[in-house]
Every structure is written in structure tokens, then in C-alpha cells.
Protein backbone atom coordinates (compact mmCIF):
# COMPACT_ATOMS: atom_id res chain seq x y z
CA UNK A 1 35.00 -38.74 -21.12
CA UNK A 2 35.78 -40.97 -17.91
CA UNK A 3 33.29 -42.20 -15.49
CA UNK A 4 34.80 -39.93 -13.04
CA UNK A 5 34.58 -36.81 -15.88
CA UNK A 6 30.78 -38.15 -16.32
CA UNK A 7 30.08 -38.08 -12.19
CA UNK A 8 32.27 -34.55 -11.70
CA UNK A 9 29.98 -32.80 -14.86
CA UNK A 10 26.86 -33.91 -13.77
CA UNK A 11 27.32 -33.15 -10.32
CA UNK A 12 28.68 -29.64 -11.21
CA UNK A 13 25.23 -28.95 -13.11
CA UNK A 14 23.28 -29.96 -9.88
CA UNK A 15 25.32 -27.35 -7.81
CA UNK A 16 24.62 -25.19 -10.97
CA UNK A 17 21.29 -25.30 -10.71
CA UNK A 18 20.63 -25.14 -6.73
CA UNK A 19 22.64 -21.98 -7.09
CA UNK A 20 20.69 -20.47 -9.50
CA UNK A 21 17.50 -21.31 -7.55
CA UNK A 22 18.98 -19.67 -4.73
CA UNK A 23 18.21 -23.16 -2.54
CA UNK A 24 20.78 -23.52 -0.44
CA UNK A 25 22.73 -26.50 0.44
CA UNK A 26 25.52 -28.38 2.32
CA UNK A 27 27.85 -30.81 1.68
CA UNK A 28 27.98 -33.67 3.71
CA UNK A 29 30.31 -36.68 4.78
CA UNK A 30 29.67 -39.46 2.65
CA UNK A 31 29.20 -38.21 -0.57
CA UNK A 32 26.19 -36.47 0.23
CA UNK A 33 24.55 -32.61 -0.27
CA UNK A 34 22.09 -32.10 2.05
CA UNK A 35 19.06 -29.41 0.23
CA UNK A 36 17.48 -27.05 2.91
CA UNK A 37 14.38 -25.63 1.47
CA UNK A 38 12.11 -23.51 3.83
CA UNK A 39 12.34 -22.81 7.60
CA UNK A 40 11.12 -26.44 9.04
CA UNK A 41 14.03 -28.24 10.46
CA UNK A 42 11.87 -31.52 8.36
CA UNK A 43 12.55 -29.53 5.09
CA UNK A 44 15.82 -31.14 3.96
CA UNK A 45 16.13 -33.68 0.94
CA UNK A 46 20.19 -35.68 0.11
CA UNK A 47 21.53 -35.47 -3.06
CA UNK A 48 23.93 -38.67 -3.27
CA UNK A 49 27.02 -37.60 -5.64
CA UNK A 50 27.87 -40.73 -6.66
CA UNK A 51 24.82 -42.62 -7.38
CA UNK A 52 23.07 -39.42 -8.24
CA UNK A 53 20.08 -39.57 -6.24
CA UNK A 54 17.96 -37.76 -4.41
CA UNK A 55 16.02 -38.91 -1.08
CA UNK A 56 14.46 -37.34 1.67
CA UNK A 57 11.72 -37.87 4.68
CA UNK A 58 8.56 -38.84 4.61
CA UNK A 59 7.06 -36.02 6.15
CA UNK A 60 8.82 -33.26 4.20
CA UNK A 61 6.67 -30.19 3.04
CA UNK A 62 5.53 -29.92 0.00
CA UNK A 63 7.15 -27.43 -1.09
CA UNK A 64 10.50 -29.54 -0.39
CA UNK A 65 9.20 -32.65 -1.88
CA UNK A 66 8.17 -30.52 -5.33
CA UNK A 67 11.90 -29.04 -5.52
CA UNK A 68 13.07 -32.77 -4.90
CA UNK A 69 11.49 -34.47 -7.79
CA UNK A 70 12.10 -31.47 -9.65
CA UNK A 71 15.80 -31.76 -9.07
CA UNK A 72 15.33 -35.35 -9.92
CA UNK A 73 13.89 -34.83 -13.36
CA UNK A 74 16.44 -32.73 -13.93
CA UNK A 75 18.96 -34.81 -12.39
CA UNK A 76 17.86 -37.59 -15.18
CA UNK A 77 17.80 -35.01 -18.50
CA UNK A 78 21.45 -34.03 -17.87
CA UNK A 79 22.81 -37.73 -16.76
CA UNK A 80 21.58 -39.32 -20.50
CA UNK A 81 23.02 -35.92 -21.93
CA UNK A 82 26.18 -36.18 -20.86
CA UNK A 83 26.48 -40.03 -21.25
CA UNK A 84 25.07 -39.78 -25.28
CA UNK A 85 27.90 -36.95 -25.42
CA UNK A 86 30.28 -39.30 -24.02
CA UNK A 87 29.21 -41.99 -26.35
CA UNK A 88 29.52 -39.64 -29.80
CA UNK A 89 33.16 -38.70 -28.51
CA UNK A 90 34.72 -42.36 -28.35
């Protein structure tokens, strides 16, 4: 698998997994998804494609801070799965 196979699966699972959450989101300029979780116009986190991070305000609820490390941890399990599959298949 390529890096660019590697970066398109594990961003694929992230949009995977904010859809079956129901959290919706938008894609950005920049290589970014911004999250929107509740109704506070503070409530946003960025999910950066190609570093695969996550980062958001300060003063986010938390409620949105919660679904942000969440996503972060889970962000983290499917990055070292898919590069130890990547490493059995060369």
C-alpha cells in the first residue's frame, strides 16, 4: 500500500465513523474537515487529512472536546492498523 493508499484509507474510516455517529461535518480548504457538534457556534473541532490530526478551541464544550479526543484515539488505533497491514503486505 502507498502513502497516499495509507492517507485515503484512514481518512475514509474517519468519515466512516462521523457518519455513523451522525456528527456532522464539512470539508474545508486546506485539507481540513471541520466537526460541528452541538448548537454553539464555539462547538467545532478540524480534522487535518493529511497529518491526521485533530484540533480545536480552547473554549469548546465539553461535549465537543470528549468527541474530539475520542476521534483522536480512534484516529491513532486505525493509523498503526493500517500501517502494520501495510508492512505484512511488502
Amino acid at each position: 500500500m502507498t502513502k497516499k493508499e495509507m492517507h485515503s484509507a484512514i481518512n475514509k474510516q474517519v468519515y466512516k465513523w462521523l457518519d455513523e455517529k451522525d456528527i456532522p461535518f464539512e470539508y474545508e480548504m486546506g485539507g481540513r474537515v471541520t466537526v460541528m457538534v452541538g448548537e454553539n457556534s464555539d462547538d467545532w473541532f478540524d480534522y487535518h487529512q493529511t497529518h491526521h490530526t485533530v484540533g480545536g478551541l480552547n473554549w469548546m464544550s465539553g461535549e465537543a472536546e470528549s468527541i474530539m479526543v475520542e476521534l483522536e484515539g480512534f484516529i491513532d488505533g486505525i493509523s498503526n492498523k493500517i500501517e502494520q497491514e501495510s508492512e505484512r503486505s511488502i
